[in-house]
Protein backbone atom coordinates (compact mmCIF):
# COMPACT_ATOMS: atom_id res chain seq x y z
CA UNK A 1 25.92 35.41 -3.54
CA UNK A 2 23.06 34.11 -1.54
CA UNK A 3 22.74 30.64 0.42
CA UNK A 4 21.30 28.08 -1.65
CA UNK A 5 17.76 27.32 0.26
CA UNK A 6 17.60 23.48 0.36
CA UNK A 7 14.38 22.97 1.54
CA UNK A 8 11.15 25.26 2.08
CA UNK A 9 8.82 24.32 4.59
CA UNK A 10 5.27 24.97 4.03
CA UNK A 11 2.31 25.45 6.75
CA UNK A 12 -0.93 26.81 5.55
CA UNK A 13 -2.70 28.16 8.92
CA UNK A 14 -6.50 29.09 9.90
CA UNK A 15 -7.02 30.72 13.22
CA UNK A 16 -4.50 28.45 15.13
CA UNK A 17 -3.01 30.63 17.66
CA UNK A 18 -3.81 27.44 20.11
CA UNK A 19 -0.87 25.79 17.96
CA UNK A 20 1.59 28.14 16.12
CA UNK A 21 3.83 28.39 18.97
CA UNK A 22 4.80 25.03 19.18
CA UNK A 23 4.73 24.45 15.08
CA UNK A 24 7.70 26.87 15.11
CA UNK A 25 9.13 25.56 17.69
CA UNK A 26 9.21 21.86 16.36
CA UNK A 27 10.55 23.77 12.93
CA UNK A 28 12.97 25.76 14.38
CA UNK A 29 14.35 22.63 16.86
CA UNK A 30 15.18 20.94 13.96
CA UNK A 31 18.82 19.80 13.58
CA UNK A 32 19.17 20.22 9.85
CA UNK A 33 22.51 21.89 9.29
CA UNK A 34 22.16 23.39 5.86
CA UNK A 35 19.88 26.23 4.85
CA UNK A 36 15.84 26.08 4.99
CA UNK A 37 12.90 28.51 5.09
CA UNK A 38 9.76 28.37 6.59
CA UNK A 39 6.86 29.83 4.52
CA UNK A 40 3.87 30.16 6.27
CA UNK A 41 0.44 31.44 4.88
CA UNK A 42 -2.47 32.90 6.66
CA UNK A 43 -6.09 32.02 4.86
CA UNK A 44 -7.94 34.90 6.75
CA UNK A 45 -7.45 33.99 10.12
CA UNK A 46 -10.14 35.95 12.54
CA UNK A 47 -7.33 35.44 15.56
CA UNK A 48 -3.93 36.61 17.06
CA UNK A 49 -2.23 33.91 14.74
CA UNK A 50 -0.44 36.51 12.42
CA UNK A 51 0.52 38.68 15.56
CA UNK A 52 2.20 35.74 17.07
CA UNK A 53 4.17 34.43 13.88
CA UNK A 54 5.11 37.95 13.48
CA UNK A 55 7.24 37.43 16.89
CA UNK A 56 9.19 34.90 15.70
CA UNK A 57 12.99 35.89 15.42
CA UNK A 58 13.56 33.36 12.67
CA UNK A 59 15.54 35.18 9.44
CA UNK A 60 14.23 32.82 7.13
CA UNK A 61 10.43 33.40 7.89
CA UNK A 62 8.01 34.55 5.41
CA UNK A 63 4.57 35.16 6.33
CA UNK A 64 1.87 35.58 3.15
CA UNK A 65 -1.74 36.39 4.21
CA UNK A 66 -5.00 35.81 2.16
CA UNK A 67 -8.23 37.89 2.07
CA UNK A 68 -10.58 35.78 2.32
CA UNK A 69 -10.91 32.35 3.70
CA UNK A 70 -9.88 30.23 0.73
CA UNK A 71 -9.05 26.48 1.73
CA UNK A 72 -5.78 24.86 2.31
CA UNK A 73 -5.44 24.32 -1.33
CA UNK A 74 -4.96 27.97 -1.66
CA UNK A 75 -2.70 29.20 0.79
CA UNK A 76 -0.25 26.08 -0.19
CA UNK A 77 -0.56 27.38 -3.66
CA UNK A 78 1.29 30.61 -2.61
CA UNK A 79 3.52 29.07 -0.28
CA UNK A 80 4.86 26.97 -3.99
CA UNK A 81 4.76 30.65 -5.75
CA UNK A 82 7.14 31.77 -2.98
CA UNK A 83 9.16 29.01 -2.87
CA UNK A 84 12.75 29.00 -3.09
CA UNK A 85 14.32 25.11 -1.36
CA UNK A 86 15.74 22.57 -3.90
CA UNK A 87 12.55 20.82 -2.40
CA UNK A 88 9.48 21.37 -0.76
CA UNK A 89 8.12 20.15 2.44
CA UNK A 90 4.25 20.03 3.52
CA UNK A 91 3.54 20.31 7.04
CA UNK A 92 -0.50 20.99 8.86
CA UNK A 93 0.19 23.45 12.01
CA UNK A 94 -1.51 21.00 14.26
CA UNK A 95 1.00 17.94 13.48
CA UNK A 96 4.32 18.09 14.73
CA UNK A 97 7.56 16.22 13.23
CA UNK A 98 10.65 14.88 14.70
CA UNK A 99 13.98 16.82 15.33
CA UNK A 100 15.83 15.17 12.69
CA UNK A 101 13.09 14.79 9.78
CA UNK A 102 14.58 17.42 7.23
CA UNK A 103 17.76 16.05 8.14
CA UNK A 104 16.86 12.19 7.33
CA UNK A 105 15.04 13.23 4.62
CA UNK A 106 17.44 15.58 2.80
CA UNK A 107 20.06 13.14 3.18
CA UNK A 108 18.59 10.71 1.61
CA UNK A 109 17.33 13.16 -1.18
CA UNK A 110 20.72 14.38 -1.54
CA UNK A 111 22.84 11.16 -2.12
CA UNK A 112 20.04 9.36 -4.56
CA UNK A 113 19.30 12.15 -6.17
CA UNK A 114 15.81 11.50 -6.26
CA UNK A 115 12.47 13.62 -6.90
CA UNK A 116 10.43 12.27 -4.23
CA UNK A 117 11.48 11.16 0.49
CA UNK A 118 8.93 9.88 2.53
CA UNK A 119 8.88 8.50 6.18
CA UNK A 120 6.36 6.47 7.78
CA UNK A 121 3.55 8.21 10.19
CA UNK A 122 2.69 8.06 13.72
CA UNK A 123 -1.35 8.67 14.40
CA UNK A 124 -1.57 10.33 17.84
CA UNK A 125 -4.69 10.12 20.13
CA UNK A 126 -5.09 10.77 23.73
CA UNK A 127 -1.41 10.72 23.89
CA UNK A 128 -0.80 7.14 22.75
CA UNK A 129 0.93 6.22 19.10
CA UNK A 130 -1.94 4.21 17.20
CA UNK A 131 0.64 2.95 14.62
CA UNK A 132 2.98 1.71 17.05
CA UNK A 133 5.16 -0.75 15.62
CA UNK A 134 2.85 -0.13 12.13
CA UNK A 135 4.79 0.44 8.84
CA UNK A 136 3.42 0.82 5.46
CA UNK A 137 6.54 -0.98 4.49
CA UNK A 138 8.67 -3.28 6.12
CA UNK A 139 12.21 -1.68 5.53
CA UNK A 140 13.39 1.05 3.27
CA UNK A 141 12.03 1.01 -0.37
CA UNK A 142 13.35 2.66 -3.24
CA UNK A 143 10.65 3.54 -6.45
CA UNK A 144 11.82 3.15 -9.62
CA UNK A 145 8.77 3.70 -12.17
CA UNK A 146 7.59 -0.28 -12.00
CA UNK A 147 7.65 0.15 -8.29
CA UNK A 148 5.72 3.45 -8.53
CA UNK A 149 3.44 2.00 -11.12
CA UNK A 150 2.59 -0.42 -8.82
CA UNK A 151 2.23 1.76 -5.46
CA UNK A 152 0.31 4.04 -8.08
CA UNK A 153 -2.44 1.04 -8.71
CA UNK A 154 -2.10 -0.23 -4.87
CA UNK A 155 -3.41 3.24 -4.01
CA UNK A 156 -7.06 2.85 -6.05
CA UNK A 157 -7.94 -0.25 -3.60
CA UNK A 158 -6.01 -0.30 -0.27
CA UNK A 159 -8.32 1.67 1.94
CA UNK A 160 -5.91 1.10 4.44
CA UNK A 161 -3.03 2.95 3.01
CA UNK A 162 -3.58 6.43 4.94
CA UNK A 163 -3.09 9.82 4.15
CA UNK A 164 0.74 9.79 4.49
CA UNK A 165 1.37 6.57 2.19
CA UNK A 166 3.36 7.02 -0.65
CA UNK A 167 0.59 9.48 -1.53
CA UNK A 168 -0.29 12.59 0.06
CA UNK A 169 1.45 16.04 0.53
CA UNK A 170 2.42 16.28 4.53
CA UNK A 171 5.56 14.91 5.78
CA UNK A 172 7.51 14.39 2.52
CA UNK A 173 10.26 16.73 0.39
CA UNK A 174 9.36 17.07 -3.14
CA UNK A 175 11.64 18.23 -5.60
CA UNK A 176 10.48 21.73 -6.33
CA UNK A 177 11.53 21.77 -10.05
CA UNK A 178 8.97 19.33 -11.05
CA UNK A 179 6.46 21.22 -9.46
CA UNK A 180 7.52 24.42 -11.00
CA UNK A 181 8.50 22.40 -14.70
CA UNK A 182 4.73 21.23 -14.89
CA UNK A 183 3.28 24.12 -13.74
CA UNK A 184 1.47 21.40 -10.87
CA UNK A 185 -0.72 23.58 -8.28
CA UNK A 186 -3.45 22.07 -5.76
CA UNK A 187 -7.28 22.30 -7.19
CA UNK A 188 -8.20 25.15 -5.26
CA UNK A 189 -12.19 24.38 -5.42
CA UNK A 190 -11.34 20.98 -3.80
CA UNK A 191 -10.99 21.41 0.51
CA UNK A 192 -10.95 16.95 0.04
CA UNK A 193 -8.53 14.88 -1.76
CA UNK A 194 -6.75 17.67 -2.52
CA UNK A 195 -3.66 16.63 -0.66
CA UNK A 196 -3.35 12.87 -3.48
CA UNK A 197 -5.20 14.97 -6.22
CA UNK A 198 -2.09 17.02 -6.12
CA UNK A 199 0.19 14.10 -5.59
CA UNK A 200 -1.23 12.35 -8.89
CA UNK A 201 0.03 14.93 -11.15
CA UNK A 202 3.55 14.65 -9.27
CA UNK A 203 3.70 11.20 -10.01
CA UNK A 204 3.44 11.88 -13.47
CA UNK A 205 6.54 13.01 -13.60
CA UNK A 206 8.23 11.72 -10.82
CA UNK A 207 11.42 9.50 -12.03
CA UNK A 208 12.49 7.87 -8.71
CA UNK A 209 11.31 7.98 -4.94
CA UNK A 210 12.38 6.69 -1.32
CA UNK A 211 10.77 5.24 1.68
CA UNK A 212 12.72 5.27 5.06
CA UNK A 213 11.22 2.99 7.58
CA UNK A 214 11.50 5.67 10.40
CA UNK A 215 8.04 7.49 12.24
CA UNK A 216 9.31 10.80 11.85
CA UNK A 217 5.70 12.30 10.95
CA UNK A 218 3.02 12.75 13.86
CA UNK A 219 -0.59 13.38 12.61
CA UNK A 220 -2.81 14.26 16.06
CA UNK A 221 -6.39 12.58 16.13
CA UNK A 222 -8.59 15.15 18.43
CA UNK A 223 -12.00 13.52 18.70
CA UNK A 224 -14.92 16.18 18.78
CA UNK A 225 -12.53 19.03 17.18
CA UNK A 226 -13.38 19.77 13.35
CA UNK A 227 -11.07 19.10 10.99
CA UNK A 228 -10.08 20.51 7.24
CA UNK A 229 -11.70 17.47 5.72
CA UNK A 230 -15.61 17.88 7.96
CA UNK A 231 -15.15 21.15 6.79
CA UNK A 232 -14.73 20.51 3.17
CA UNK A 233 -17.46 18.30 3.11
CA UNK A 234 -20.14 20.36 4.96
CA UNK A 235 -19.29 22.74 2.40
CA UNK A 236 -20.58 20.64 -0.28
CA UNK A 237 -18.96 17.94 -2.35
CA UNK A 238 -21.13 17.42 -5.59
CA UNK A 239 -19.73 14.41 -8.02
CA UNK A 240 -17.98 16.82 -10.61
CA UNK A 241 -15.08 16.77 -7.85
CA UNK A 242 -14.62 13.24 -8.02
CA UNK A 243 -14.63 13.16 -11.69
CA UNK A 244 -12.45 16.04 -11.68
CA UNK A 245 -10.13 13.79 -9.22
CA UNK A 246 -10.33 11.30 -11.59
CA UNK A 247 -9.57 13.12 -14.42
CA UNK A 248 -5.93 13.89 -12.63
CA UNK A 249 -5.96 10.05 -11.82
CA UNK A 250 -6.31 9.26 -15.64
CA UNK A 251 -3.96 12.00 -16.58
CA UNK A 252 -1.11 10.67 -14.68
CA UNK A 253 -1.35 7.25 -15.64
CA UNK A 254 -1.32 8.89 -19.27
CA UNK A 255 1.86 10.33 -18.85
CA UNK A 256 3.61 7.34 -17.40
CA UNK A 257 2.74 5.67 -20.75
CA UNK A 258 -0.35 3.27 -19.88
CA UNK A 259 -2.87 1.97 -22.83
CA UNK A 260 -5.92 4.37 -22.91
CA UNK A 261 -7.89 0.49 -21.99
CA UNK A 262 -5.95 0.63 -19.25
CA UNK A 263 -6.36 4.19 -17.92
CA UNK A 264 -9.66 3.90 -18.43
CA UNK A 265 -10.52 1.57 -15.93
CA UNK A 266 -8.02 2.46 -13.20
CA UNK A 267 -10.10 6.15 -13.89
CA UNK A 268 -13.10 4.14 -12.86
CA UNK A 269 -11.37 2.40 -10.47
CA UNK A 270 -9.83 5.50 -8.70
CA UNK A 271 -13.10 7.08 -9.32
CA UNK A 272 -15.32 4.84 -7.16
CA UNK A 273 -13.03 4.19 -4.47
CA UNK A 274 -12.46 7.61 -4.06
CA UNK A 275 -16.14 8.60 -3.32
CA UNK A 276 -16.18 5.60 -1.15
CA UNK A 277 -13.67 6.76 0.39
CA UNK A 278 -15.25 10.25 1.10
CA UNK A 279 -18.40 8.87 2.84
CA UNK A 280 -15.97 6.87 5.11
CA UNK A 281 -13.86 9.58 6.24
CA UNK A 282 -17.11 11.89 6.77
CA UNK A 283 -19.39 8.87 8.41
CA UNK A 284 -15.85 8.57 10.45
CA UNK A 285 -15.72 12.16 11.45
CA UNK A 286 -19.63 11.88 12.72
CA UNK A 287 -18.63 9.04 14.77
CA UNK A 288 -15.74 10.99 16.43
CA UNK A 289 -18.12 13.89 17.05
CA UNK A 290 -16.33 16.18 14.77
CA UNK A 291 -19.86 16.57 13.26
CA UNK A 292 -22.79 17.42 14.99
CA UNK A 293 -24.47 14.27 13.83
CA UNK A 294 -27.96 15.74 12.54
CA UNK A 295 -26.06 18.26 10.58
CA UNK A 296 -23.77 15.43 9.45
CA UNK A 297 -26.76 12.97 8.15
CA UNK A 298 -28.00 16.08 6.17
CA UNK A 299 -24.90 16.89 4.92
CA UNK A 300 -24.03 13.15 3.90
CA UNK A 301 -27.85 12.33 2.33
CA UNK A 302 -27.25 15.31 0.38
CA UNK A 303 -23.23 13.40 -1.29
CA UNK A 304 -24.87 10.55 -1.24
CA UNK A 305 -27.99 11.13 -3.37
CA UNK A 306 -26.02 13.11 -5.88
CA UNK A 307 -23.55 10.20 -6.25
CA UNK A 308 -26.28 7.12 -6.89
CA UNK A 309 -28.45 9.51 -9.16
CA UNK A 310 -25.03 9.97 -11.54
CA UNK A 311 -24.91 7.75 -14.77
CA UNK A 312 -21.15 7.98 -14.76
CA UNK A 313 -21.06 7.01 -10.90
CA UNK A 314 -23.83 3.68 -12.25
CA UNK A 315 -21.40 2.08 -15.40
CA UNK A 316 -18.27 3.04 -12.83
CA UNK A 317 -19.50 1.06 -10.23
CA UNK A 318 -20.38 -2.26 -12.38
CA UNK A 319 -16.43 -2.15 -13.01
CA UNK A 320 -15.33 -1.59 -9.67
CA UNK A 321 -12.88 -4.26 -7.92
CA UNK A 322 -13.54 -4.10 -4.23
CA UNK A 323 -10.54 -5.05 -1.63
CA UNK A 324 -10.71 -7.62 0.63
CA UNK A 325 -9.72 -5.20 3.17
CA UNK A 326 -13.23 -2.97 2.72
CA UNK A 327 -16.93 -3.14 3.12
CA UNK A 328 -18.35 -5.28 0.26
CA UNK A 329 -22.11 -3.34 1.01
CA UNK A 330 -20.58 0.06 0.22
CA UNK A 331 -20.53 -0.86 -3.23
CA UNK A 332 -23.27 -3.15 -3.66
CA UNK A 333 -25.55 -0.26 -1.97
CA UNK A 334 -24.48 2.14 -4.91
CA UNK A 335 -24.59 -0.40 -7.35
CA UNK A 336 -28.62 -0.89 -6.01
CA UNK A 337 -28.61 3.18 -5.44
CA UNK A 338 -30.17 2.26 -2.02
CA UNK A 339 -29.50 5.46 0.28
CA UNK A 340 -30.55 3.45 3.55
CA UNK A 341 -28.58 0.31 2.92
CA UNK A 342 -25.40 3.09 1.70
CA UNK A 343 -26.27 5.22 5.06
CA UNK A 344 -26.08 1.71 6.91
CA UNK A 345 -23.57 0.51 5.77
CA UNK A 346 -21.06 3.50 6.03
CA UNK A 347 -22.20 4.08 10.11
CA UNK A 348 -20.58 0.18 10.02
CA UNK A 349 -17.95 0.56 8.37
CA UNK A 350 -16.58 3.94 10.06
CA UNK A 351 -17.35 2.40 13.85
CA UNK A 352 -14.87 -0.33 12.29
CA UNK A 353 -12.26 1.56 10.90
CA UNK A 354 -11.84 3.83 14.43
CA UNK A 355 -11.78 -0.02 15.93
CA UNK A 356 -8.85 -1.28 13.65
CA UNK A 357 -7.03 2.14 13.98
CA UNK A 358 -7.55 2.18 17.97
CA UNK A 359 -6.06 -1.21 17.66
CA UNK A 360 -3.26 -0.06 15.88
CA UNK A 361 -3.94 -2.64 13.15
CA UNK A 362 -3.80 0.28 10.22
């Protein structure tokens, strides 16, 4: 009879040869005692990244190629196909974790018994911890389903939260069976939000969750180096992807029993903030010089007039609650459907969130 797999690691990869070495090595230092595999898919690399996972000694390898370059969204798609662990475990090739993550986290999985183990984050730039001393929480945190109806609103107006909050995909184990119960994949046409897209239909059915207090999880900023997400974006992001985000929004606050009045307006909510959001984390990425910044306007005009000519995007907007904790002329600038004043006011806003993060305030 065969080991039981406890948890499957997996690492979508894109010609990143510079990194795969040391992503297996991180995996394979790992102190974890019991039984894991590492599943790693190729999305049509044009470099020696297959050759060089192909060295790797490590029995419980599997290496799954695509044809053609097909997103992130994709190749973790066919890691969950292939997927064997009691629970599943995200990771980007380019981030590294520490040597006792699966260990922490699995523990902590094990004894609750419950679907869903996160740790906090460290953001990494020119060597030096942004988040040092910065917790999302501040000490361990269990979820039952008031807690996670609350982290579940907190996420439609905290721009602040990050990418490796309670939502997101990286850096957690998920308990495989209720992705493979509710038949939950990523939205392959989406290469933005597709990481909380996907974690919205978890927490649909997700019936408990943990948060340890511990920075196991290290996300690397590289100014001038272009990411998944400018990548995504240059590609084209026309509003039916945030409505189809929102319809997963609406969805999962359906199945955790909310009054349609209700769903309706965190949809709205969610829906807004989200394409906020988007024009933030682009602006961001043309301040960093991940974006050649005349191809980055362009790309960003084009988002931006699609979203203030929508009807949907004009009654969502007139319902939206901003935060404290954002720009109050993001908003107001769709509300007026003023490009200039939107184009303004996101250069602003992105020169202040790299200013808050640098400052490890976020």
């Amino acid at each position: 009879m065969s080991e039981q797999i406890c948890v499957s690691v997996i690492v979508p990869v894109y010609n990143a040869e510079k990194h795969i070495k040391t992503c297996l090595e991180v995996l394979l230092k790992q102190d974890f005692r019991k039984s894991f595999e590492i599943i790693m898919i190729d999305d049509a690399s044009s470099d020696n990244t297959r050759n060089i996972i192909k060295m790797c000694k490590f029995p419980r390898l599997r290496l799954y190629s695509l044809t053609s370059n097909s997103g992130p969204s994709a190749a973790r798609n066919v890691g969950i196909k292939n997927a064997k662990g009691e629970y599943v475990f995200f990771i980007d090739v380019d981030d590294h974790i520490a040597e006792n993550t699966l260990t922490t986290l699995y523990s902590i999985a094990n004894k609750t018994d419950c679907d869903f183990v996160f740790s906090d984050f460290k953001r990494i730039e020119n060597s030096r911890n942004q988040r040092n001393n910065t917790y999302t929480f501040p000490t361990d945190k269990s979820f039952g389903n008031n807690e996670l109806l609350e982290a579940m609103r907190r996420e439609l107006y905290d721009p602040f939260l990050g990418h490796l909050g309670l939502f997101g995909c990286h850096g957690r184990l998920i308990r495989r069976s209720i992705i493979s119960d509710n038949n939950i994949f990523f939205q392959e046409e989406l290469r933005f939000f597709e990481d909380k897209t996907f974690c919205w239909d978890i927490f649909g059915f997700v019936h408990s969750a943990r948060y340890v207090r511990k920075q196991l999880y290290s996300y690397y900023v590289q100014p001038n180096v272009r990411t998944a997400v400018v990548e995504g974006l240059n590609r084209g992001f026309p509003v039916k992807y945030f409505k189809l985000i929102r319809s997963h929004i609406k969805n999962s606050m359906k199945q955790r029993g909310l009054a349609a009045k209700e769903i309706e307006k965190h949809g709205d909510q969610g829906f807004i903030f989200i394409i906020i959001t988007a024009l933030v984390s682009y602006s961001r990425s043309m301040a960093l010089g991940k974006v050649n910044l005349e191809e980055g306007v362009q790309c960003r005009r084009k988002i931006i007039v699609d979203i203030i000519a929508d009807p949907d995007v004009s009654k969502a907007i007139r319902n939206y609650s901003p935060s404290k904790k954002e720009s109050s002329w993001i908003p107001k600038a769709i509300a007026w459907r003023s490009r200039r004043l939107l184009e303004f006011a996101c250069n602003r806003r992105a020169k202040e969130v790299v200013r808050i993060r640098r400052e490890g305030k976020a």
